[in-house]
PDB file of N, CA and C in Angstrom:
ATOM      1  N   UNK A   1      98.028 144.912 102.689  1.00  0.00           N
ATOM      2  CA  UNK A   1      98.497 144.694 101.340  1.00  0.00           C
ATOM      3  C   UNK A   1      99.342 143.431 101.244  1.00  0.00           C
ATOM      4  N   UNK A   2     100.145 142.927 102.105  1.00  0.00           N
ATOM      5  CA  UNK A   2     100.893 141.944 102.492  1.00  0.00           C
ATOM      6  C   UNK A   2      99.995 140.305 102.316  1.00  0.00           C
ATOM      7  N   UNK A   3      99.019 140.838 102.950  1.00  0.00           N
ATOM      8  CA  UNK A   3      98.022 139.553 102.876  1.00  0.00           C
ATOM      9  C   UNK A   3      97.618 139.381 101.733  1.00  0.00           C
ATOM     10  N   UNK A   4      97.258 140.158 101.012  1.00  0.00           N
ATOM     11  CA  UNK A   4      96.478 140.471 100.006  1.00  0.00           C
ATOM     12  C   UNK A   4      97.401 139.733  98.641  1.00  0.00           C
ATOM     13  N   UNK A   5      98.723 139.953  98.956  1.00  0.00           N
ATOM     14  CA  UNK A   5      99.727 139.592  97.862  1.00  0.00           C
ATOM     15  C   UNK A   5     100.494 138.274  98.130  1.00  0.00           C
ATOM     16  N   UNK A   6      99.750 137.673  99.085  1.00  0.00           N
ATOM     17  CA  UNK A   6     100.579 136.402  99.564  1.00  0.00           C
ATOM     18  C   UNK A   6      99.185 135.756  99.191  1.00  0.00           C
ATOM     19  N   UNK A   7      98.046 135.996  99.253  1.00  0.00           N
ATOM     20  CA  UNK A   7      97.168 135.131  98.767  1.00  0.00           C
ATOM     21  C   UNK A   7      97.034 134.889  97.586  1.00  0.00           C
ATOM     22  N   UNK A   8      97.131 136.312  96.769  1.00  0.00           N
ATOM     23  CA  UNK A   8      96.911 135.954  95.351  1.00  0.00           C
ATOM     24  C   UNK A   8      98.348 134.711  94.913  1.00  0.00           C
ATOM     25  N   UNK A   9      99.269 135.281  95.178  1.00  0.00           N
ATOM     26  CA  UNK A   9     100.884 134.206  94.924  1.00  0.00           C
ATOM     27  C   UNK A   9      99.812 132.575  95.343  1.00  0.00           C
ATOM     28  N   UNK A  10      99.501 132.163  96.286  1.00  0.00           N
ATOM     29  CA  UNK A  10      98.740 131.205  96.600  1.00  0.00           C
ATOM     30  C   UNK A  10      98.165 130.555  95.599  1.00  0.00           C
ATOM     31  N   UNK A  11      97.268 131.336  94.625  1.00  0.00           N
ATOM     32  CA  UNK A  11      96.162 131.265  94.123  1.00  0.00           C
ATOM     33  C   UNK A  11      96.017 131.003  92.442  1.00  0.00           C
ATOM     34  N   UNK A  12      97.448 131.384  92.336  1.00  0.00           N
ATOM     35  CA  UNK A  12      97.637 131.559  90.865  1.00  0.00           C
ATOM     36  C   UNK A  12      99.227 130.697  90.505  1.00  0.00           C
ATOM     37  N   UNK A  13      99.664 130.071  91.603  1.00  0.00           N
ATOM     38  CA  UNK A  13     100.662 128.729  91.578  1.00  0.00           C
ATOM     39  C   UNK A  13      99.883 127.469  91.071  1.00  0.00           C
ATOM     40  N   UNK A  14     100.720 127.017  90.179  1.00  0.00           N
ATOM     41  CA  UNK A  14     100.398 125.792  89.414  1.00  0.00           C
ATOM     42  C   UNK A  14     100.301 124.637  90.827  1.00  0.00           C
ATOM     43  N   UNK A  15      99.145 123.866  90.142  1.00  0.00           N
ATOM     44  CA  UNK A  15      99.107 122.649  90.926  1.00  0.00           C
ATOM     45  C   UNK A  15     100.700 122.181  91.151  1.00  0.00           C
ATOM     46  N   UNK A  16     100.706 121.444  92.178  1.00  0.00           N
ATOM     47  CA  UNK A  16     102.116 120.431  91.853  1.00  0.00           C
ATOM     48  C   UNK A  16     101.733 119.197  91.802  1.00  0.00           C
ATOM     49  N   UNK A  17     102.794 118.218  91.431  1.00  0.00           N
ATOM     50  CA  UNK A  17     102.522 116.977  90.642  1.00  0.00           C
ATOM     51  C   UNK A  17     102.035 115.895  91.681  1.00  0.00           C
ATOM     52  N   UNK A  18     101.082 115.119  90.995  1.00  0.00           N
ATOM     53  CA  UNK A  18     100.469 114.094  92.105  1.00  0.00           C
ATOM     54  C   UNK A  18     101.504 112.814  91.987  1.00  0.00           C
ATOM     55  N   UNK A  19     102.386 112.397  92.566  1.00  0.00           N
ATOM     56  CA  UNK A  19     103.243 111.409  92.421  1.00  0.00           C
ATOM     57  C   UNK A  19     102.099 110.082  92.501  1.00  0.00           C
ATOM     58  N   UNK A  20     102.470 109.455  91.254  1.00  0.00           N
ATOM     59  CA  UNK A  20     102.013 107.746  90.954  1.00  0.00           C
ATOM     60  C   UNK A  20     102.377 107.139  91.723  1.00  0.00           C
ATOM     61  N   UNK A  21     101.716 106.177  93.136  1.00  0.00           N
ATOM     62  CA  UNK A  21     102.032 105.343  93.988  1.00  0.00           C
ATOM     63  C   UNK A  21     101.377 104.715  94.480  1.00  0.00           C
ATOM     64  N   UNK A  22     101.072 103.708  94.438  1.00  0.00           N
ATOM     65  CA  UNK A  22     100.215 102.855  94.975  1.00  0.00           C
ATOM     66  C   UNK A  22     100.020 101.097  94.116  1.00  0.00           C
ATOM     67  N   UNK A  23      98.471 100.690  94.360  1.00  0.00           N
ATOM     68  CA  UNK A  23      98.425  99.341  93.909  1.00  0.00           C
ATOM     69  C   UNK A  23      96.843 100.237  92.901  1.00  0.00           C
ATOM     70  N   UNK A  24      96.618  99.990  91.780  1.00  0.00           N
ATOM     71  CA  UNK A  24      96.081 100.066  91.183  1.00  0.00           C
ATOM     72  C   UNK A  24      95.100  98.709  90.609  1.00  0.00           C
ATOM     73  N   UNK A  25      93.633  98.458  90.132  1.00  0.00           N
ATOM     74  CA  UNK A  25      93.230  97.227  89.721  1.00  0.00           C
ATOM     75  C   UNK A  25      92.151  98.142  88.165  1.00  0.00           C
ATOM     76  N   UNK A  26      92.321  96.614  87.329  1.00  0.00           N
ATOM     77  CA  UNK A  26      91.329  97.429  86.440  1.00  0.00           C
ATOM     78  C   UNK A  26      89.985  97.207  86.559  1.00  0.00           C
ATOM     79  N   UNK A  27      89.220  98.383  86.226  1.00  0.00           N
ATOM     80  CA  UNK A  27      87.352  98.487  85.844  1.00  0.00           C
ATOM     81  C   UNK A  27      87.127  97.804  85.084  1.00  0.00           C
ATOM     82  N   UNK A  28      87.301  97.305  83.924  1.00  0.00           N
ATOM     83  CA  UNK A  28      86.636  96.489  83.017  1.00  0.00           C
ATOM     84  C   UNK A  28      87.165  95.223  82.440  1.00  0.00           C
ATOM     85  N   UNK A  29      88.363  95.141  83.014  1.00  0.00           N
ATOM     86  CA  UNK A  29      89.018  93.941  82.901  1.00  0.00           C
ATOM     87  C   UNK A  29      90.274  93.408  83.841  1.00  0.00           C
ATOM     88  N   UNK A  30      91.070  92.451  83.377  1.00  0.00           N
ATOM     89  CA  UNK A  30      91.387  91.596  84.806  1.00  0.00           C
ATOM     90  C   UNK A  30      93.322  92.428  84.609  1.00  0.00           C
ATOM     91  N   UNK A  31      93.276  93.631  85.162  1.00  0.00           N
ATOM     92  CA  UNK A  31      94.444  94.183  84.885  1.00  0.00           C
ATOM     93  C   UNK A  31      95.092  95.008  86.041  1.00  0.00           C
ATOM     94  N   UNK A  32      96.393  95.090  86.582  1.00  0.00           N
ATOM     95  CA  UNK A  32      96.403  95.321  87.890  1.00  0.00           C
ATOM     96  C   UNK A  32      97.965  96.112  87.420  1.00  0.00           C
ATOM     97  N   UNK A  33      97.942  97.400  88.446  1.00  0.00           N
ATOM     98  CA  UNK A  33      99.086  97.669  88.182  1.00  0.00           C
ATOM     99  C   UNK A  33      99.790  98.628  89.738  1.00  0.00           C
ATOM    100  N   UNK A  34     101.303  98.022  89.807  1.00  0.00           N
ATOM    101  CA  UNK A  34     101.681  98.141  91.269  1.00  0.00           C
ATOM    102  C   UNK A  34     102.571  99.401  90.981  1.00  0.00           C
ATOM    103  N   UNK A  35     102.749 100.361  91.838  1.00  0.00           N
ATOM    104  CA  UNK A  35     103.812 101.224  91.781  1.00  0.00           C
ATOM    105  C   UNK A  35     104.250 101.575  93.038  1.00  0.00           C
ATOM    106  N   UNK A  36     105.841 101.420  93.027  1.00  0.00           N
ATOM    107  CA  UNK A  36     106.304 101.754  94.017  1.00  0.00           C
ATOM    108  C   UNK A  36     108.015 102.933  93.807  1.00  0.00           C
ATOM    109  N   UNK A  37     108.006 103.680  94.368  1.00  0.00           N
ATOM    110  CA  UNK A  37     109.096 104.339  94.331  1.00  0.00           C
ATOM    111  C   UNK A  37     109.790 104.188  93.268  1.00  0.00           C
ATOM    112  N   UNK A  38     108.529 104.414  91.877  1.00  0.00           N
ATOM    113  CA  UNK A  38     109.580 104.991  90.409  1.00  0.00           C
ATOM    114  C   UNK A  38     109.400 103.415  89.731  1.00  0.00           C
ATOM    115  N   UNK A  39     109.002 102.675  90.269  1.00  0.00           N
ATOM    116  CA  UNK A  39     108.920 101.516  89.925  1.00  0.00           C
ATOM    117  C   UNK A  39     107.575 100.840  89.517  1.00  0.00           C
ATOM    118  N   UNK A  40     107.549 100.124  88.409  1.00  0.00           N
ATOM    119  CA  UNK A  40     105.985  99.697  88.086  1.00  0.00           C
ATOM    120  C   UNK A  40     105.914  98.290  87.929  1.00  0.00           C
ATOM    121  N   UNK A  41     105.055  97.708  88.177  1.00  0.00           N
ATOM    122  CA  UNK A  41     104.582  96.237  87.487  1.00  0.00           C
ATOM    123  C   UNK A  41     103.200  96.309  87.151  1.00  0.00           C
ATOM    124  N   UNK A  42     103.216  95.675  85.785  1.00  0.00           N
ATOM    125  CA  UNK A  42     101.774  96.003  85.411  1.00  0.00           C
ATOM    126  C   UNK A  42     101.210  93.862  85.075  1.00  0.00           C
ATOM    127  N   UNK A  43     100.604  93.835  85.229  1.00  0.00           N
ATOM    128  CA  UNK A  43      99.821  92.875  84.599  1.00  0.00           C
ATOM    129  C   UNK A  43      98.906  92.203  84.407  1.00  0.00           C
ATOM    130  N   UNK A  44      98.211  91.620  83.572  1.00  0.00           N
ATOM    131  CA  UNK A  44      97.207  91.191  83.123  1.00  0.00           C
ATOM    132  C   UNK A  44      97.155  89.851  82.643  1.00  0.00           C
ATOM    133  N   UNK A  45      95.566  89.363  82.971  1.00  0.00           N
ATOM    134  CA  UNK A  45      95.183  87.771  83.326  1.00  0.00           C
ATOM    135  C   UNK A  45      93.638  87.848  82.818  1.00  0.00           C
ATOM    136  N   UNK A  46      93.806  87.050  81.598  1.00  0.00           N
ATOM    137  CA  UNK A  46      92.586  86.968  80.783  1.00  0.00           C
ATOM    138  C   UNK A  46      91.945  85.668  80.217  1.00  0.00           C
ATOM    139  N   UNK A  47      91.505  85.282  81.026  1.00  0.00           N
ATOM    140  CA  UNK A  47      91.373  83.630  80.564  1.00  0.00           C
ATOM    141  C   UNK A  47      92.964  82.891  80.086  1.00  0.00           C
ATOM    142  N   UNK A  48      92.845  82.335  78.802  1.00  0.00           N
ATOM    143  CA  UNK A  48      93.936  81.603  78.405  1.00  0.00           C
ATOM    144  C   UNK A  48      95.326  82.573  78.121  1.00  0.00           C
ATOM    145  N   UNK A  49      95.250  84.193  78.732  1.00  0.00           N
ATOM    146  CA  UNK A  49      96.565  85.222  78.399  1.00  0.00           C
ATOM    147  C   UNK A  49      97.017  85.445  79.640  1.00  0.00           C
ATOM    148  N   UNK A  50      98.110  86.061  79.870  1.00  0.00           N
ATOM    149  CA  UNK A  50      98.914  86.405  80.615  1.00  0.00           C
ATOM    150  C   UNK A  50      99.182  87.803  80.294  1.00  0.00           C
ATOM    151  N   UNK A  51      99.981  88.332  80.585  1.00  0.00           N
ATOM    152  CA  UNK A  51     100.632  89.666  80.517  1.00  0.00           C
ATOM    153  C   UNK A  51     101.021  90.285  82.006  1.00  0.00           C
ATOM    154  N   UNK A  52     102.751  90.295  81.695  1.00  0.00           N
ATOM    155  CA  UNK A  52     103.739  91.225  83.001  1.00  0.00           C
ATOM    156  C   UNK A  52     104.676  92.094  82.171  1.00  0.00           C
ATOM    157  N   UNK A  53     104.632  93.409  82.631  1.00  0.00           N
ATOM    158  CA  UNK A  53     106.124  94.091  82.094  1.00  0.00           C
ATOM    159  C   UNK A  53     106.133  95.130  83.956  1.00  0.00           C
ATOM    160  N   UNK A  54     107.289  94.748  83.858  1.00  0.00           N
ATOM    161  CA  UNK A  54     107.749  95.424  84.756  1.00  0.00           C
ATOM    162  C   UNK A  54     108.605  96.928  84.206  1.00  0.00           C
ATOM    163  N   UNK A  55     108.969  98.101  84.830  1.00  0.00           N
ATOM    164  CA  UNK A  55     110.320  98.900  84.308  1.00  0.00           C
ATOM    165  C   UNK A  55     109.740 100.256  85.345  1.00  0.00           C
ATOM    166  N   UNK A  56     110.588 101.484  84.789  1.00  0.00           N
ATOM    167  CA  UNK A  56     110.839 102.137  85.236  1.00  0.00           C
ATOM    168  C   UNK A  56     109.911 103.359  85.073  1.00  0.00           C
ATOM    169  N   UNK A  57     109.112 104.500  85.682  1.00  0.00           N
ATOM    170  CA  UNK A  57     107.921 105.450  85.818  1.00  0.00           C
ATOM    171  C   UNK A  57     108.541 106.915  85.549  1.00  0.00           C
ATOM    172  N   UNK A  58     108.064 107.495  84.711  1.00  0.00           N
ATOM    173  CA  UNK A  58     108.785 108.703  84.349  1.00  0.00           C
ATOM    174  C   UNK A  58     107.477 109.699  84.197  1.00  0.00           C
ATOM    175  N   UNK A  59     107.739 110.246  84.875  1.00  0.00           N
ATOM    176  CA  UNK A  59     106.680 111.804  84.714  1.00  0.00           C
ATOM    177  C   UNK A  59     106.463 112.532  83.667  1.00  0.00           C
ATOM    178  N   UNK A  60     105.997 112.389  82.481  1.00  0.00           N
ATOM    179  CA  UNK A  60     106.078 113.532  81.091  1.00  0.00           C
ATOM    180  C   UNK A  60     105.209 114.466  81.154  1.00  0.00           C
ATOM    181  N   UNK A  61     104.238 115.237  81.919  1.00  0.00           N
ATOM    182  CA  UNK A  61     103.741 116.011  82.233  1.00  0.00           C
ATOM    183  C   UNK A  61     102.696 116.089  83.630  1.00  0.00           C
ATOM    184  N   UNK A  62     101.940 117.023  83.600  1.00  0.00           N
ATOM    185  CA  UNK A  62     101.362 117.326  85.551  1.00  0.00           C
ATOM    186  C   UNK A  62      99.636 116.037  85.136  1.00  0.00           C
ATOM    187  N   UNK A  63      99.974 114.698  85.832  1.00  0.00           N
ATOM    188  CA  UNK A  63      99.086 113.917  85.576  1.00  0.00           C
ATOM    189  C   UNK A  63      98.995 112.596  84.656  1.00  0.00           C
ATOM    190  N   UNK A  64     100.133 112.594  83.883  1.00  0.00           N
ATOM    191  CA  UNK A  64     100.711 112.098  83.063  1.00  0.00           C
ATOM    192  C   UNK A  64     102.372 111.013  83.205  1.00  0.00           C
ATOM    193  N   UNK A  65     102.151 109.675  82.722  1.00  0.00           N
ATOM    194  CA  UNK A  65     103.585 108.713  82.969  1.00  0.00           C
ATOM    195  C   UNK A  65     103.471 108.169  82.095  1.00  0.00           C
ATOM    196  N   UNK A  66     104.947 107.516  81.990  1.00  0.00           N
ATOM    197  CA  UNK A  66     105.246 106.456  81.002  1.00  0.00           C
ATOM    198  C   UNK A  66     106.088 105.666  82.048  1.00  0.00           C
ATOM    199  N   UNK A  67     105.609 104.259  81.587  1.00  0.00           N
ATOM    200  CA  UNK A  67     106.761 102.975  81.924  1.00  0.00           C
ATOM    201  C   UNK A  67     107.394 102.379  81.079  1.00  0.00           C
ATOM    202  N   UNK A  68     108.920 102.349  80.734  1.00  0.00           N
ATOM    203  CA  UNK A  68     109.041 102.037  79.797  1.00  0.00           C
ATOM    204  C   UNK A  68     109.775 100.478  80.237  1.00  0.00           C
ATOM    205  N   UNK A  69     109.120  99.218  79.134  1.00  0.00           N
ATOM    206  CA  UNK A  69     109.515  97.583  79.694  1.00  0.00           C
ATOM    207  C   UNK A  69     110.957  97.993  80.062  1.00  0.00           C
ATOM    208  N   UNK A  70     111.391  97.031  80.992  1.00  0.00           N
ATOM    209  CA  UNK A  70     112.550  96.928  81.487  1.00  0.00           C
ATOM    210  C   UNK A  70     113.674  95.866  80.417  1.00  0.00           C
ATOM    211  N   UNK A  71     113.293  95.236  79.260  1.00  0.00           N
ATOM    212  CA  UNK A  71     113.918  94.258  78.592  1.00  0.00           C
ATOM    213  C   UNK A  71     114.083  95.046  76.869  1.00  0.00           C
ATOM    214  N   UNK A  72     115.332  95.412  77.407  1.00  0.00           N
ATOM    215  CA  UNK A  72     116.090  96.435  75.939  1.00  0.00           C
ATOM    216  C   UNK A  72     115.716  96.190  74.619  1.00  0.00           C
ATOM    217  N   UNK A  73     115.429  94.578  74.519  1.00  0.00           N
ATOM    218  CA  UNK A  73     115.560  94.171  72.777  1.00  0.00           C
ATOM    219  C   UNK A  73     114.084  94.295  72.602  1.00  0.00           C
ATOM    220  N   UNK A  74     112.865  94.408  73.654  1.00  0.00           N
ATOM    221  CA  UNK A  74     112.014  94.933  73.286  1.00  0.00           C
ATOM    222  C   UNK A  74     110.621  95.981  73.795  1.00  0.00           C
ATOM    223  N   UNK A  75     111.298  96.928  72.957  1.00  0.00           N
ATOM    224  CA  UNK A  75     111.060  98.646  73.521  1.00  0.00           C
ATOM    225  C   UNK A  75     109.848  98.365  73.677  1.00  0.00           C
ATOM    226  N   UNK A  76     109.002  98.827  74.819  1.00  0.00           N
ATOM    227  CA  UNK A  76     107.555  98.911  74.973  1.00  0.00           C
ATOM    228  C   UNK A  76     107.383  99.856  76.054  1.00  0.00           C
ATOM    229  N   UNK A  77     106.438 100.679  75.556  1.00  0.00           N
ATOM    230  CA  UNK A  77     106.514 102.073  76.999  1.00  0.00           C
ATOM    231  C   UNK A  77     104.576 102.085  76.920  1.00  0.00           C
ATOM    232  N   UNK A  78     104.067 101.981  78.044  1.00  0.00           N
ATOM    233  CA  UNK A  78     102.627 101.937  78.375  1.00  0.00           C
ATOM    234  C   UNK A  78     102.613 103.218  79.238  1.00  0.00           C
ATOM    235  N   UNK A  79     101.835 104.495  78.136  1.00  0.00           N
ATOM    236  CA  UNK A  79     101.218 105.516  78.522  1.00  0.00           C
ATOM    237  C   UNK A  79     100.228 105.552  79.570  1.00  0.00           C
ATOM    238  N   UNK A  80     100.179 106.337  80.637  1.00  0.00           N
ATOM    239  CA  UNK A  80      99.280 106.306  82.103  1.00  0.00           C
ATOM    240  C   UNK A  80      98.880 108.060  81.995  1.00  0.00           C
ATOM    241  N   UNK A  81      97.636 108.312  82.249  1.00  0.00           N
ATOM    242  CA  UNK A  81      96.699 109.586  82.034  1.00  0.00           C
ATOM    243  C   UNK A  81      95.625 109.210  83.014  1.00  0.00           C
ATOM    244  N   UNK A  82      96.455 110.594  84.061  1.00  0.00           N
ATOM    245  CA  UNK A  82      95.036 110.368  85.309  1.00  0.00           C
ATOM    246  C   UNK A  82      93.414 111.466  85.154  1.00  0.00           C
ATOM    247  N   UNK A  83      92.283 110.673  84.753  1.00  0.00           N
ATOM    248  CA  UNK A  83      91.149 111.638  84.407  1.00  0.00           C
ATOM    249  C   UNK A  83      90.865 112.665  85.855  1.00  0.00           C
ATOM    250  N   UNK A  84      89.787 113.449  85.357  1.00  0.00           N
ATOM    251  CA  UNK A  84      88.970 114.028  86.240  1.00  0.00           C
ATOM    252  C   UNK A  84      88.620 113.686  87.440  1.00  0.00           C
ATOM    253  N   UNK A  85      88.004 112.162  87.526  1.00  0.00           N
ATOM    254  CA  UNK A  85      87.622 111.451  88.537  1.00  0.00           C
ATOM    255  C   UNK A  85      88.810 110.298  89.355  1.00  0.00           C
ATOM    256  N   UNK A  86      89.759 110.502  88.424  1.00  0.00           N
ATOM    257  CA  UNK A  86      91.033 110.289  89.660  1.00  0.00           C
ATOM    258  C   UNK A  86      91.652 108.789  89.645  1.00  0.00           C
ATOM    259  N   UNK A  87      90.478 108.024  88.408  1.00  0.00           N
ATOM    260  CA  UNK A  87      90.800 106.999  87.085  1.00  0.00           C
ATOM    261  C   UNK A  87      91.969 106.843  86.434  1.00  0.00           C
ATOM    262  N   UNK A  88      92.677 106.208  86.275  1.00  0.00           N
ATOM    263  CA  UNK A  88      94.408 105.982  85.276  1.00  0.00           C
ATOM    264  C   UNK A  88      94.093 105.650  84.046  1.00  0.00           C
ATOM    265  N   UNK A  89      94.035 105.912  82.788  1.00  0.00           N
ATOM    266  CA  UNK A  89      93.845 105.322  81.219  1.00  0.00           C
ATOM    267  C   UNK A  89      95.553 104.983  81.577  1.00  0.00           C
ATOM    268  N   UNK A  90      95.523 103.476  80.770  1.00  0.00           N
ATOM    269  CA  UNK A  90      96.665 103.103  80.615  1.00  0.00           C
ATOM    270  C   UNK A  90      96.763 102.455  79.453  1.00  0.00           C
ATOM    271  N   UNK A  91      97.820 102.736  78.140  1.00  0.00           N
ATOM    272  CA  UNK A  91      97.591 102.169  76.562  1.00  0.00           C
ATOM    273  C   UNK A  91      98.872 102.160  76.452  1.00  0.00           C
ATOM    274  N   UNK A  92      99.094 101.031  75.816  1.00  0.00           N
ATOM    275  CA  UNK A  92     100.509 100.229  75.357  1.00  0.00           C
ATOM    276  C   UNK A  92     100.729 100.851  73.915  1.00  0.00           C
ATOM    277  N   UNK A  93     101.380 100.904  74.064  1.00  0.00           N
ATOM    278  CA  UNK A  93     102.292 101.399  71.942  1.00  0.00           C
ATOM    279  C   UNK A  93     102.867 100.023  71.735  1.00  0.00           C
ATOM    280  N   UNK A  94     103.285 100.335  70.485  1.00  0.00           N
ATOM    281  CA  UNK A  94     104.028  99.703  69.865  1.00  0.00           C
ATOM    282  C   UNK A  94     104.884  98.697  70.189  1.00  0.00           C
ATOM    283  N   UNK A  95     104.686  97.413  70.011  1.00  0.00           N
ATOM    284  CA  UNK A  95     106.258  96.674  70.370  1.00  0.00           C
ATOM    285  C   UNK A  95     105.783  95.727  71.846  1.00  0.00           C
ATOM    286  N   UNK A  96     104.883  95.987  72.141  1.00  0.00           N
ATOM    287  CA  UNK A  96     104.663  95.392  73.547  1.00  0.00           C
ATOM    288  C   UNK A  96     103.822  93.877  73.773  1.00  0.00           C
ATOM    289  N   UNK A  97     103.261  93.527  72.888  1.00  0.00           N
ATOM    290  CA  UNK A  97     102.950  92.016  72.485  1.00  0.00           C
ATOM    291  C   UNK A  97     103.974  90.871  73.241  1.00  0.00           C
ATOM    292  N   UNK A  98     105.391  91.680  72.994  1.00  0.00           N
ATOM    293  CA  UNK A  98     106.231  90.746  73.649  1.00  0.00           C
ATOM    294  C   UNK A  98     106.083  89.852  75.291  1.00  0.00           C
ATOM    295  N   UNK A  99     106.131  91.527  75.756  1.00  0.00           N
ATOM    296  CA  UNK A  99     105.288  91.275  77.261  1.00  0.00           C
ATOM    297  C   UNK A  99     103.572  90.759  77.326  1.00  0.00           C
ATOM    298  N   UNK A 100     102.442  89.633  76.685  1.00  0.00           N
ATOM    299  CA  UNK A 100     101.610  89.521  77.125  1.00  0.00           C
ATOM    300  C   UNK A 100     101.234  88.675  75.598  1.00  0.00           C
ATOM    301  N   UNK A 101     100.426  87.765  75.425  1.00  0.00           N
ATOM    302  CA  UNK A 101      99.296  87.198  74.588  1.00  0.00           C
ATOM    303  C   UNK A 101      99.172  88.115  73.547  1.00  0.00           C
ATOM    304  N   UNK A 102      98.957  87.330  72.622  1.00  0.00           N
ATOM    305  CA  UNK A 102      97.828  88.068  71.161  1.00  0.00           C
ATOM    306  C   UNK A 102      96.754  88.327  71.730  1.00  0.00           C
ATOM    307  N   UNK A 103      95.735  87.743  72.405  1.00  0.00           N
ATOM    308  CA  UNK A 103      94.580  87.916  72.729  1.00  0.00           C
ATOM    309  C   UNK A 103      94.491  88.741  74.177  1.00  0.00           C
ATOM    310  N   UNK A 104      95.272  89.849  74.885  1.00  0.00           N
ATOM    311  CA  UNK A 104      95.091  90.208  75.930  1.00  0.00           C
ATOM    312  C   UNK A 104      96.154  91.554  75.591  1.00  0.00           C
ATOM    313  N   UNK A 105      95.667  92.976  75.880  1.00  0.00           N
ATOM    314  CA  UNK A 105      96.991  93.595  76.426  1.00  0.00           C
ATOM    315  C   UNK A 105      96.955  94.619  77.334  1.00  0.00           C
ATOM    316  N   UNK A 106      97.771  95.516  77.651  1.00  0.00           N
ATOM    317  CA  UNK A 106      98.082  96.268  78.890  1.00  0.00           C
ATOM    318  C   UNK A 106      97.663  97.265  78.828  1.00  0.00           C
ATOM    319  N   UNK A 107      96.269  97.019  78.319  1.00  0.00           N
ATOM    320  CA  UNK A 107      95.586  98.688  78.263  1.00  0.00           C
ATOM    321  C   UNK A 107      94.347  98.897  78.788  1.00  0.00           C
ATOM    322  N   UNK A 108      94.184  99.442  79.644  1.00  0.00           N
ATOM    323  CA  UNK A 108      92.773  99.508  79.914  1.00  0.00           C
ATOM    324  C   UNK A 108      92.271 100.995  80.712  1.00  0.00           C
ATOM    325  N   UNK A 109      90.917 100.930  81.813  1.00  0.00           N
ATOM    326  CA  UNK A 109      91.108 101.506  83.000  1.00  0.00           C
ATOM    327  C   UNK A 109      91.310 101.544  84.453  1.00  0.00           C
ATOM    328  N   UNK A 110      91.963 101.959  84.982  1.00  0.00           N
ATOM    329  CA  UNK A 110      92.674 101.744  86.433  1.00  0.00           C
ATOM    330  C   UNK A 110      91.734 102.496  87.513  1.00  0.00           C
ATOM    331  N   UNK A 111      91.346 102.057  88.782  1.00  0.00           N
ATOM    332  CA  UNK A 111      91.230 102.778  89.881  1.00  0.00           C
ATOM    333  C   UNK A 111      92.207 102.342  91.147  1.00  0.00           C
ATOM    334  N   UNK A 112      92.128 103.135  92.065  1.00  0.00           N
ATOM    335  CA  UNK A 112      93.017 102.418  93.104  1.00  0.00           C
ATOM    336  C   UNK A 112      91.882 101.529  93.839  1.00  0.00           C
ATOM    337  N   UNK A 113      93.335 100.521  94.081  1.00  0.00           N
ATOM    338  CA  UNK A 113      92.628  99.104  94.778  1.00  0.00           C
ATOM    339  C   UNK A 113      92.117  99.385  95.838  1.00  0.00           C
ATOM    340  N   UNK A 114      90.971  98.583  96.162  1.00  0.00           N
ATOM    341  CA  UNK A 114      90.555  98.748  97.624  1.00  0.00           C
ATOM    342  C   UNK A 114      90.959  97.621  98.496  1.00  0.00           C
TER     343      UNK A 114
END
């Protein structure tokens, strides 16, 4: 019975959280994003654009981050959502133009670099 009740406990525990770490590059465009211990740099290189925001990685749910820019006067937090296949969607809100070109921004899809 012992076994029996230590497996099910096993079985029916929530995943735990996959910590964001590594060097990330994008699938469909020229977008790269580094994480290290809570720490992010994201950026992007598009012909005549640029785009860097660096800041800080916060966990808002199991699979799920936000970075929010590191430069106060302008708020920009780029949402990160890891799919099925183990892919990062990464989409900028509001306010983040600052960090990157009119013609380029910090959103795309991520795999890890090889």
């Amino acid at each position: 019975m012992t076994r029996l009740a230590l497996v099910l406990v096993f079985l029916v525990s929530p995943a735990g959280a996959e910590p964001l770490d590594g060097a990330f590059r994008g699938v469909f465009n020229e977008l790269t994003l580094s994480v290290t211990e809570g720490k992010a740099v994201a950026e992007v290189s598009s012909g005549a654009c640029l785009g860097y925001l660096e800041g800080g990685v916060t966990e808002v749910a199991v699979g799920r981050w936000e970075i929010l820019g590191s430069v106060p006067e302008a708020p920009c937090v780029l949402s990160l959502t890891r799919g099925d296949d183990g892919r990062i969607e990464m989409m900028e809100g509001p306010g983040c133009t600052f960090y990157h070109g009119m013609s380029c921004e910090l959103s795309g899809i991520l795999e890890a670099a090889k």
